[in-house]
Each structure stands twice: as C-alpha cells, then as structure tokens.
Protein backbone atom coordinates (compact mmCIF):
# COMPACT_ATOMS: atom_id res chain seq x y z
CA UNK A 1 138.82 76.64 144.77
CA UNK A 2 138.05 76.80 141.17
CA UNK A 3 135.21 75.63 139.55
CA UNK A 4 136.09 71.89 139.46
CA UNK A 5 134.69 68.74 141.94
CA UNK A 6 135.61 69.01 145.52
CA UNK A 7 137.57 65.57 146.26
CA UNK A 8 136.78 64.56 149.39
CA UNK A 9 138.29 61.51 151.90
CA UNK A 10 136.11 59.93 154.40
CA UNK A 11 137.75 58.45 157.73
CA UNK A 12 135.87 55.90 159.30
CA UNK A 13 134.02 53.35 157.84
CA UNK A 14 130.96 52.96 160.52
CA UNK A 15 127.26 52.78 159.67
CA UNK A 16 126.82 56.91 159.73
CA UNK A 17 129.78 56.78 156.84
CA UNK A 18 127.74 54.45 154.71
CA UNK A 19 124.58 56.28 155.17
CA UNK A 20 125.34 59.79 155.41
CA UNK A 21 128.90 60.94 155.14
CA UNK A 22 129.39 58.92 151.42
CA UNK A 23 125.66 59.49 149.83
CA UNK A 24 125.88 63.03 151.03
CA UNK A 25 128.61 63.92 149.12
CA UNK A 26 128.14 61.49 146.26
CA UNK A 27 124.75 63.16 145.67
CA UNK A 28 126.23 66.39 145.39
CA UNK A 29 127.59 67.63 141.74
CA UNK A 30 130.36 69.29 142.41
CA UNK A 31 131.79 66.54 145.52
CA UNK A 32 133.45 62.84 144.69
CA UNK A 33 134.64 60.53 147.31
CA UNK A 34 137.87 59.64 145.94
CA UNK A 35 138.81 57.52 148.95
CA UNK A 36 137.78 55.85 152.25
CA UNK A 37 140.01 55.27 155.35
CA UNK A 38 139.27 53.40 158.45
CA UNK A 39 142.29 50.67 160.65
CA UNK A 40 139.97 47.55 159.32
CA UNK A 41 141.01 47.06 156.11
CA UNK A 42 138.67 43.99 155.64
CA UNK A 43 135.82 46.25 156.71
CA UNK A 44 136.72 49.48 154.78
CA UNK A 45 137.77 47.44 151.49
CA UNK A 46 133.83 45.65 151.93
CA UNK A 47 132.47 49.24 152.18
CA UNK A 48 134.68 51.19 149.21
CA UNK A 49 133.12 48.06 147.04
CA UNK A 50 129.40 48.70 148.31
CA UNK A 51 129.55 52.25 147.94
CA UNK A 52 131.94 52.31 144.30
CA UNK A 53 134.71 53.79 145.76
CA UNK A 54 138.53 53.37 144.34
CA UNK A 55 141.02 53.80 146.84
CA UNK A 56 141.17 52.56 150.65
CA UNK A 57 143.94 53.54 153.28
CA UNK A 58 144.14 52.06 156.70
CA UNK A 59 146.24 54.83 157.96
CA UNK A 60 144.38 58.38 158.00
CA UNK A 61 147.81 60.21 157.93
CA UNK A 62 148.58 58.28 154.43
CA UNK A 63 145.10 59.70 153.10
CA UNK A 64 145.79 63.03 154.13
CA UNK A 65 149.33 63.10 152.47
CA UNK A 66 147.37 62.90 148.99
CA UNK A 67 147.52 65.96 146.82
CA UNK A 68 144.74 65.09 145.00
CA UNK A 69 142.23 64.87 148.21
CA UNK A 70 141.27 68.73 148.87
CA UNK A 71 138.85 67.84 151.81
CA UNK A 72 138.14 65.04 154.40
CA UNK A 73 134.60 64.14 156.60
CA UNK A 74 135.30 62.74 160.16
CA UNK A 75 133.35 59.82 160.99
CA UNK A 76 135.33 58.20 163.50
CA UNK A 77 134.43 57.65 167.51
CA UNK A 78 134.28 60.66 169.71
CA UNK A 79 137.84 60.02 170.60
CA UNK A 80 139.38 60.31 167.45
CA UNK A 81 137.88 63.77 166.36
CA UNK A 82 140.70 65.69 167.86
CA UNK A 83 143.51 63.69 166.29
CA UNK A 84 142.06 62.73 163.24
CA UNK A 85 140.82 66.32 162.04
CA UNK A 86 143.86 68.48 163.86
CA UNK A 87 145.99 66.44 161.31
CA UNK A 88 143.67 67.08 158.55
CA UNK A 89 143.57 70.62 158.81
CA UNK A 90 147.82 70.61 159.16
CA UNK A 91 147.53 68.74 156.31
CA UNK A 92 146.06 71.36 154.65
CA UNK A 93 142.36 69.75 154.59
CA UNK A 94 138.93 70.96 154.47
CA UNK A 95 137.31 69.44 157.27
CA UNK A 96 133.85 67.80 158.19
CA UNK A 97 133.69 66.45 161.16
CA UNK A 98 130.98 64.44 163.23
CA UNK A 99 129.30 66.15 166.11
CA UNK A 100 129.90 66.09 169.15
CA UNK A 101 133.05 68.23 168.18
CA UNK A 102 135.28 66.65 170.87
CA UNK A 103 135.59 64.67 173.61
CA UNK A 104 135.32 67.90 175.82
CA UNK A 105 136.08 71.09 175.49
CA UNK A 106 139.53 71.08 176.17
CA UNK A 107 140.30 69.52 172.88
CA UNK A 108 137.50 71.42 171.00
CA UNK A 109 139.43 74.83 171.96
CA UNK A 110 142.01 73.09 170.23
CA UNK A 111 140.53 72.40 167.02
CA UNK A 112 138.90 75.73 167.34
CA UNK A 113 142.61 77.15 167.23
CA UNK A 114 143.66 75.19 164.86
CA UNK A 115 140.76 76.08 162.27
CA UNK A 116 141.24 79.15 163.01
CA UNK A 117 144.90 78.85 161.95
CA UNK A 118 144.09 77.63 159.31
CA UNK A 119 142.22 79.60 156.97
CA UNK A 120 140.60 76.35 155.94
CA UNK A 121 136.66 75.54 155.58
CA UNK A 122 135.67 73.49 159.19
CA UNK A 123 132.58 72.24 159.64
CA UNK A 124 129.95 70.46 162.20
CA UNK A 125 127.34 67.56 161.31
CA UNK A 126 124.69 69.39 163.18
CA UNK A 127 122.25 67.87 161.12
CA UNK A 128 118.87 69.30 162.19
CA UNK A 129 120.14 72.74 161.08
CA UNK A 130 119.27 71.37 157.36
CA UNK A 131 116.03 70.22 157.94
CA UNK A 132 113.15 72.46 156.65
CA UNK A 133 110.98 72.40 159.94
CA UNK A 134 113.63 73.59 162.06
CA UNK A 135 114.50 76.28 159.30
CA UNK A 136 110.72 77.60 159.12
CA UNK A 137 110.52 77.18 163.03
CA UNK A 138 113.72 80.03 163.21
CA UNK A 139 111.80 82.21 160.58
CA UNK A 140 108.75 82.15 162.86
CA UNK A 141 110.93 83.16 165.75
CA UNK A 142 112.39 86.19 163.88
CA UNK A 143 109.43 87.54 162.33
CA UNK A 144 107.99 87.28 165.81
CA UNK A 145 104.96 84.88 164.97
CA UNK A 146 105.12 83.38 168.63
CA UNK A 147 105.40 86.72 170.19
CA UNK A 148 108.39 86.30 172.77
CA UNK A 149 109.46 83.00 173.49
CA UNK A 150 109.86 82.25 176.78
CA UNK A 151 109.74 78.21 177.46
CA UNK A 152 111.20 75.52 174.60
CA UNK A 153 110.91 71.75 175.38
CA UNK A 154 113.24 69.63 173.01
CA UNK A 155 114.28 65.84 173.16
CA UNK A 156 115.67 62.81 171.32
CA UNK A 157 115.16 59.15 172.07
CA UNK A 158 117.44 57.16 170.05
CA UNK A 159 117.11 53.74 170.94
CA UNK A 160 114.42 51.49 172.61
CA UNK A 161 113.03 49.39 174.94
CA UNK A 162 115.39 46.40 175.63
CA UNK A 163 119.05 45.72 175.00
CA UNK A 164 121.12 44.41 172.63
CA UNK A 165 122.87 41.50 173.58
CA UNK A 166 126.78 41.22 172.56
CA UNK A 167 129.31 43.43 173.27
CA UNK A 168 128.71 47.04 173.64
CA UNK A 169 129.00 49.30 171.22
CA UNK A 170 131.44 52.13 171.64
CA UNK A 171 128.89 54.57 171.97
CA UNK A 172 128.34 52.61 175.39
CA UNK A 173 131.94 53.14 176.40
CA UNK A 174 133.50 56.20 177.79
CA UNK A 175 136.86 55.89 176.26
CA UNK A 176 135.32 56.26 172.97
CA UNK A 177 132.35 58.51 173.58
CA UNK A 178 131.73 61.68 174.59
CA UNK A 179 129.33 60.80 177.55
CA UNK A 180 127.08 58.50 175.68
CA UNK A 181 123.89 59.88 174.25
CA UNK A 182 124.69 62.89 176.50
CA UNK A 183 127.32 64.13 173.61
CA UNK A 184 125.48 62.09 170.98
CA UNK A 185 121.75 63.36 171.07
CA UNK A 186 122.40 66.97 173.51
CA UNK A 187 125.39 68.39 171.16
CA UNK A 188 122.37 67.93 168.46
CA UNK A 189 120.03 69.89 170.95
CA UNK A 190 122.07 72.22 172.29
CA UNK A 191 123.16 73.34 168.63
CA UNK A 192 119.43 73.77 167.68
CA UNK A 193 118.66 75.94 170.25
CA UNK A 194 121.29 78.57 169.96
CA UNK A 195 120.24 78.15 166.11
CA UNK A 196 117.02 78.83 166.95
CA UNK A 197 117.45 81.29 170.23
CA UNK A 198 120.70 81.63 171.59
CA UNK A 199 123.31 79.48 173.60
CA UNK A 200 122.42 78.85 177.35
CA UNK A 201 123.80 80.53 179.71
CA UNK A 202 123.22 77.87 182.81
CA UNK A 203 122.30 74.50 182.90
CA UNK A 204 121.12 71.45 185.23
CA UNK A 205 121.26 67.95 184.73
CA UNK A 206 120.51 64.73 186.36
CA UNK A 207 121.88 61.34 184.26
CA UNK A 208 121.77 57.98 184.61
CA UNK A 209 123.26 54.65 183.46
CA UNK A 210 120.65 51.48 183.56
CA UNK A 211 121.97 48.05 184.37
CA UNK A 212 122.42 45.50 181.31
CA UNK A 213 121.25 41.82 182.06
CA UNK A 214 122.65 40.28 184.49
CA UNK A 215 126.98 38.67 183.78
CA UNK A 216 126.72 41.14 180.30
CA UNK A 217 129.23 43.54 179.66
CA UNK A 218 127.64 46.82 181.32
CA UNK A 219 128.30 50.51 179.86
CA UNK A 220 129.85 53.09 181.69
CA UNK A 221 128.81 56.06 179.60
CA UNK A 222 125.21 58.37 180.41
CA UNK A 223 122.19 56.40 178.47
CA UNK A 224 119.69 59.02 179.50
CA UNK A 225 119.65 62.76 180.82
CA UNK A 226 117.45 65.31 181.42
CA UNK A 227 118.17 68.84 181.52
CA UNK A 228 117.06 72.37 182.54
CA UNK A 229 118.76 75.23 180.42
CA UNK A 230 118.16 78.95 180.76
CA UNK A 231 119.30 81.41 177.97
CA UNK A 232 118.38 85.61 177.59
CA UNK A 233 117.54 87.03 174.34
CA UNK A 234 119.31 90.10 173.94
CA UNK A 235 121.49 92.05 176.56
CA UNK A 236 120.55 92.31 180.21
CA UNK A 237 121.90 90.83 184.05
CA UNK A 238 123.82 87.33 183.56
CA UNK A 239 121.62 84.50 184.48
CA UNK A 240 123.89 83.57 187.61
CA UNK A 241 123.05 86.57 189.33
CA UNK A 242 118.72 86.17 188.71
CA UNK A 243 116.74 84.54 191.47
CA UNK A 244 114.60 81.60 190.06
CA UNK A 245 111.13 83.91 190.12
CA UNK A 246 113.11 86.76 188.42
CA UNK A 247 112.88 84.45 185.14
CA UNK A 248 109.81 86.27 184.81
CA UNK A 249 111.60 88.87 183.52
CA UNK A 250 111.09 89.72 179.43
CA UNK A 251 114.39 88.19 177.63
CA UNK A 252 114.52 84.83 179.94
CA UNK A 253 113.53 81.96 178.01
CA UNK A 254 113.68 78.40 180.21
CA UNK A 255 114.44 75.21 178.23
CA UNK A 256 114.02 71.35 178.88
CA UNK A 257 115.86 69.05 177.09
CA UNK A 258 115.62 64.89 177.43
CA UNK A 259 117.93 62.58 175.67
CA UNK A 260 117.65 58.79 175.84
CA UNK A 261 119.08 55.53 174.61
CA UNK A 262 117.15 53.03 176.24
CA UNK A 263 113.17 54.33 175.88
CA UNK A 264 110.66 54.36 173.19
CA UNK A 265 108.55 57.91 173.18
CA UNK A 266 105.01 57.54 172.83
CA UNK A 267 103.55 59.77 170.08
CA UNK A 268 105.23 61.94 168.12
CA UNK A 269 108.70 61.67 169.38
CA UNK A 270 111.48 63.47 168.62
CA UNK A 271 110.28 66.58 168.39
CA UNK A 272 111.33 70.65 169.53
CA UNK A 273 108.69 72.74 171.15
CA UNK A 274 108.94 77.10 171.19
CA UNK A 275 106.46 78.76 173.37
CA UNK A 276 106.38 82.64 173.09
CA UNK A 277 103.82 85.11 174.23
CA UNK A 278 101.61 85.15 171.29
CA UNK A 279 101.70 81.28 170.10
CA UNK A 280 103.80 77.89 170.42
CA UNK A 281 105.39 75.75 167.34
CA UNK A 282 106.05 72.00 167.48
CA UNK A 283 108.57 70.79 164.92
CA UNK A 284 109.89 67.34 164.37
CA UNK A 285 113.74 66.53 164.62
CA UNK A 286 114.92 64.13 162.50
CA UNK A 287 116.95 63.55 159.66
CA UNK A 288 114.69 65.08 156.99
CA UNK A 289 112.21 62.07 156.23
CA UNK A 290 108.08 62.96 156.72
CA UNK A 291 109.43 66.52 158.51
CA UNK A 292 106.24 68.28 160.27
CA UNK A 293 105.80 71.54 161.45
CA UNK A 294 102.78 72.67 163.37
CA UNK A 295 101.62 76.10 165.14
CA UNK A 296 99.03 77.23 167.49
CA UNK A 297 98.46 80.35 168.09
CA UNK A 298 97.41 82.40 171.17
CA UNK A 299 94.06 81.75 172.36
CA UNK A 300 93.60 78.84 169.50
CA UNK A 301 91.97 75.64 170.40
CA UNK A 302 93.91 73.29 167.72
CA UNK A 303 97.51 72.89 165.99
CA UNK A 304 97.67 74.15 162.27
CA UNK A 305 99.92 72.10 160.41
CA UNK A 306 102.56 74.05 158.33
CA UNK A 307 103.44 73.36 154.54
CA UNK A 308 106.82 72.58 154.25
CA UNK A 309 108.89 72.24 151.15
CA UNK A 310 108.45 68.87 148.43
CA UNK A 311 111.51 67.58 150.04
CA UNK A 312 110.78 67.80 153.28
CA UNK A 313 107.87 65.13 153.17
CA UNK A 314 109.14 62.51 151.43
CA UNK A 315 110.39 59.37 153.12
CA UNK A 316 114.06 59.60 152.52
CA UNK A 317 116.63 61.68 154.53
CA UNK A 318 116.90 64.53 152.64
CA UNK A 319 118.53 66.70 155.28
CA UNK A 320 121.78 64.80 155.35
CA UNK A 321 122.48 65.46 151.84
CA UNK A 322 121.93 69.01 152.20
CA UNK A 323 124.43 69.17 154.88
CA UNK A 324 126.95 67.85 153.19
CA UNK A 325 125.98 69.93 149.86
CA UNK A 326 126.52 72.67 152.31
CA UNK A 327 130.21 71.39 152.64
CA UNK A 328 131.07 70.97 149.41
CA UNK A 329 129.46 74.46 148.33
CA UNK A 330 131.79 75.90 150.89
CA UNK A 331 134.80 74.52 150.29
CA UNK A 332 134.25 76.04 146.89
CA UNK A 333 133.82 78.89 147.98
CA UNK A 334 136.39 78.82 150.50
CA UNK A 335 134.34 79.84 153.63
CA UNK A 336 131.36 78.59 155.40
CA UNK A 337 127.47 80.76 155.23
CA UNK A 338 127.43 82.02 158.23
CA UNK A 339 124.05 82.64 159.09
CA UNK A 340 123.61 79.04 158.10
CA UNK A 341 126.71 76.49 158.30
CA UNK A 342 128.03 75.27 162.36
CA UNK A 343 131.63 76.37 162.22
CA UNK A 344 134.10 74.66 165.37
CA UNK A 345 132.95 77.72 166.93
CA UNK A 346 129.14 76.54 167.36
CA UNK A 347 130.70 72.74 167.75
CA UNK A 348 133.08 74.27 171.31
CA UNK A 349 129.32 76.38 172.03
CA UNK A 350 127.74 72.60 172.34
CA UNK A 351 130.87 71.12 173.84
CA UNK A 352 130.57 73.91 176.85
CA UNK A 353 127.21 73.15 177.40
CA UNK A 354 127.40 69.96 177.27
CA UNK A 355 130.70 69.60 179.55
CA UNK A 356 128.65 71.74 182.17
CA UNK A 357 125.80 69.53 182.06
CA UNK A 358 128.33 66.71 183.03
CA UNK A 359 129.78 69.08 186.23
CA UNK A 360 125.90 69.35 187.17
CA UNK A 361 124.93 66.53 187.33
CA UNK A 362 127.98 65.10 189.60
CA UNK A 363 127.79 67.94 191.82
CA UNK A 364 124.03 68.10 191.57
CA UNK A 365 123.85 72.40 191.10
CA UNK A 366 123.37 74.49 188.46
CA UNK A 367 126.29 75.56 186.17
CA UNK A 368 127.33 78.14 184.04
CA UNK A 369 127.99 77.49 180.49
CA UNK A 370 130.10 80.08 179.55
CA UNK A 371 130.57 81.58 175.53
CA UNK A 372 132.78 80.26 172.86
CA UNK A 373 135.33 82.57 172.10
C-alpha cells in the first residue's frame, strides 16, 4: 500500500469490538474504521454511534464487496472465524482475526491455505505478544539470563467465583466456542510459549464443566483445564519416544498451564513463570495495564523487580493498541514482522495444541501435538 490510512471494517459488534478491535485501530495514525458489521442492526447501529463510526452493514459479505475497505478485524464467535475471514481474504482483504484461529484445526488448515493463497497480510489477536513483560521475559531467554530453561508454569483465570444468572453466554456453548476457556484463555498460552520457547511437542489434559444452579440453563463447553506440555529446545529424539525420567535430559523443558472461568486466583494472578538453570522470571499476562516483570536469580533469596517501559505501567491497556498498530503497520507494508507478528501459521500451531489437549483429556493419555506446516 501507499502511504495513505489503512481503511479497515470490523465484523462483530461484541464487547472485545468496542474495547479493543475499534480503539486499537482508531488510535493508530495511519488506520480508520470506516465501517462496522454485525446481523443486529439495532445493536451495531448503537455501537457505530458510541464509537463515531459512519457506515453499518448487517451482512459481512456486503462490507467486504466495498472497494474502499482495504482490511477487515474478526470479532465474531469462534464459529464464524472460518467463514467470515475465508471470505475476507477472497475478497481481497487484509485480515485480523480473533484468537482462537478456528474452531479446530481442520478449518484453521483452511484459512492457513487460503492466506497463503493469498498474498494478503493475516493476522492473530495473540495479545500478550505486545505486552512489554512478555517481550523482556523472551530477551532474557535469548541472552541466556535464566541459564537453560527447563520448567515454565503459565495460567489465566478469567472469570470468578459465582455465576451469572441469565442465559449463557456463547462462550458457554459449544456451537459457538472453541471449547470454552480451553480455546479462549490456552490458544493465548499456548501462543506465548512457543513465543517465548517453542511449540509443544506433547500434551495432557484433564477438563471439567461445573454445574450452574439448579433448573438454569447449564454450559456444555470446558470452564476449567489444566495441562501438562513438554517441548525441546533445539534438535534431538521426539518427545514420544523419551521415558518420563529421560526429561532430565538438557533441551526438555516441562510446562503447566491452568485456565479457568469460574475461580478467582489468590495473589498475583495471571501470571507466566520460566525456570532455567541459572535463575527464574515471573511476568504478568494481561492486556498491558500495571505490567510487572520480576527475576531471581540462582542462589538469590528475593525477586528483583524489572523496569519496564512508561507504557507498560500505566493503568490503561496499552498492549491492545499496539497489536493492532502492528496490523495496520503491516498492511502498509504488505507483510507481517516476522520475528514479531502471529501469522495463521502460529494461530493452526495453537489450534493443534489445543485440539490435542481436547483428545487427552477424553481419552485420558498423553498426545502428540504435531507442527504447523
């Protein structure tokens, strides 16, 4: 593209539109939301006059027959991702689309394929990517400040104590969701830590669905899981064929992640933990509001808290606008950073993982993730 504002559509007109999909790109210079889509048009109309925006369309395929919209952000249901952003990209869109990818990975192969196809600019809302404690936690792994890593711990509790009475919210629903806060919260975690390390190679799962009150409609999709994950840094035996005490080995790093719906964590919360040979760092996950980053080193007796970057302290979520800045930098440039920016590639990595955790935990066994290809 030249020089000129990327004009950008956003489908779906849900809470995460209005407070991260529209500011994100609105704060950016070079990006304008032109228009807003979503099949409620008393709901989207309400929104386009909150947020200032023009134009509404109930029908996504009408919005992506516009000449004058060069890119589109995805915030639909799980279940619409594949539809919605296949026809965007034959439409000739730039895509950003809401994690998890897919539904499984079935249909993320397919928008793989179809990006691919392409040529186009397709991007993932892995979110904690832009946050500047998980980007100084990476730097400490690669300039080998923890030594080698060899354990993380990671989770994400997004809910609480209690229910909300009403109907459920699709989230809560499998025909809309990607299993729950299984896709919701581990696509986020499983992202990170191939960000951080590298993908896992095997994973195993238990899950569970709790009970609503009593004649309430009750969800059927996972409210909590927890999850062992094993990954290798560098080349060596796949993790299949390694006993358990053979994780010993230099290379094997062994990773817990917890995701939850219905709890409240006690403490910090939300947080990612990377313990290596010569130290561990702690760093919070969030959405780039009062971001901490902490380190203790080998043979220490305290955590050192980390400076972080203006930004990163403040009480507003600065990491959601830098994702989408991201977006709009690379549709002007016509290709994603790579070192940086989650292509469909790294959004089918997550769906893999993710799908095997699901195989796991009904056939209670370990399973192999696989690689994107």
């Amino acid at each position: 593209m030249n020089s000129e504002k990327v004009r950008i559509g956003v489908i779906g007109a849900g809470r995460f539109a209005e407070q991260a999909h529209i500011p994100g790109v609105q704060a950016q210079p070079d990006g304008h939301v032109v228009a807003l889509c979503a099949r409620n048009a008393e709901r989207v109309s309400a929104l386009a006059a909150r947020v200032g925006v023009a134009r509404v369309y109930t029908d996504y395929h009408e919005l992506l027959s516009q000449r004058d919209i060069d890119a589109v952000t995805v915030a639909t249901p799980d279940a619409l991702h594949l539809p919605v952003a296949l026809a965007a990209l034959e439409a000739g869109k730039h895509v950003f689309c809401e994690k998890p990818l897919a539904k499984d990975t079935r249909e993320a192969r397919l928008l793989v394929e179809a990006a691919r196809r392409s040529g186009l600019v397709a991007m993932v809302a892995f979110t904690f990517r832009y946050t500047r404690a998980l980007q100084a936690l990476r730097r400490l792994v690669r300039e080998g400040a923890l030594g080698t890593p060899f354990a993380v711990g990671m989770q994400v509790h997004w809910g609480g104590l209690g229910f909300p009475r009403g109907a459920l919210s699709w989230r809560e629903t499998a025909a809309a969701s990607a299993a729950g806060i299984w896709g919701d919260g581990a696509s986020h975690l499983f992202d990170a830590l191939a960000y951080l390390l590298a993908p896992p190679e095997a994973v195993c799962a238990q899950m569970q669905i709790v009970r609503r009150e009593p004649g309430t409609e009750q969800p059927d999709s996972v409210d909590q899981a927890t999850c062992l994950a094993r990954l290798r840094l560098g080349s060596g035996a796949p993790i299949g064929q390694l006993s358990a005490f053979s994780d010993r080995d230099p290379g094997i790093v062994q990773a817990t992640l917890v995701t939850s719906r219905v709890d409240t964590p006690y403490g910090t919360g939300d947080a990612v933990q990377v313990v290596g040979t010569a130290g561990a760092a702690n760093a919070a996950l969030n959405r780039g509001a009062r971001e901490r980053l902490s380190l203790r080193r080998a043979g220490g007796r305290a955590w050192e808290d980390l400076a972080l970057p203006d930004d990163a302290t403040t009480d507003q979520p600065r990491a959601l606008a830098r994702m989408l800045g991201a977006f709009v930098d690379a549709v002007q440039r016509g290709h994603l950073d790579a070192d940086q920016d989650p292509d469909f590639r790294a959004g089918l990595q997550a769906q893999m993982a993710i799908d095997a955790g699901l195989r796991s935990a009904q056939q209670a066994r370990w399973e192999m993730v696989g690689a994107a290809e």
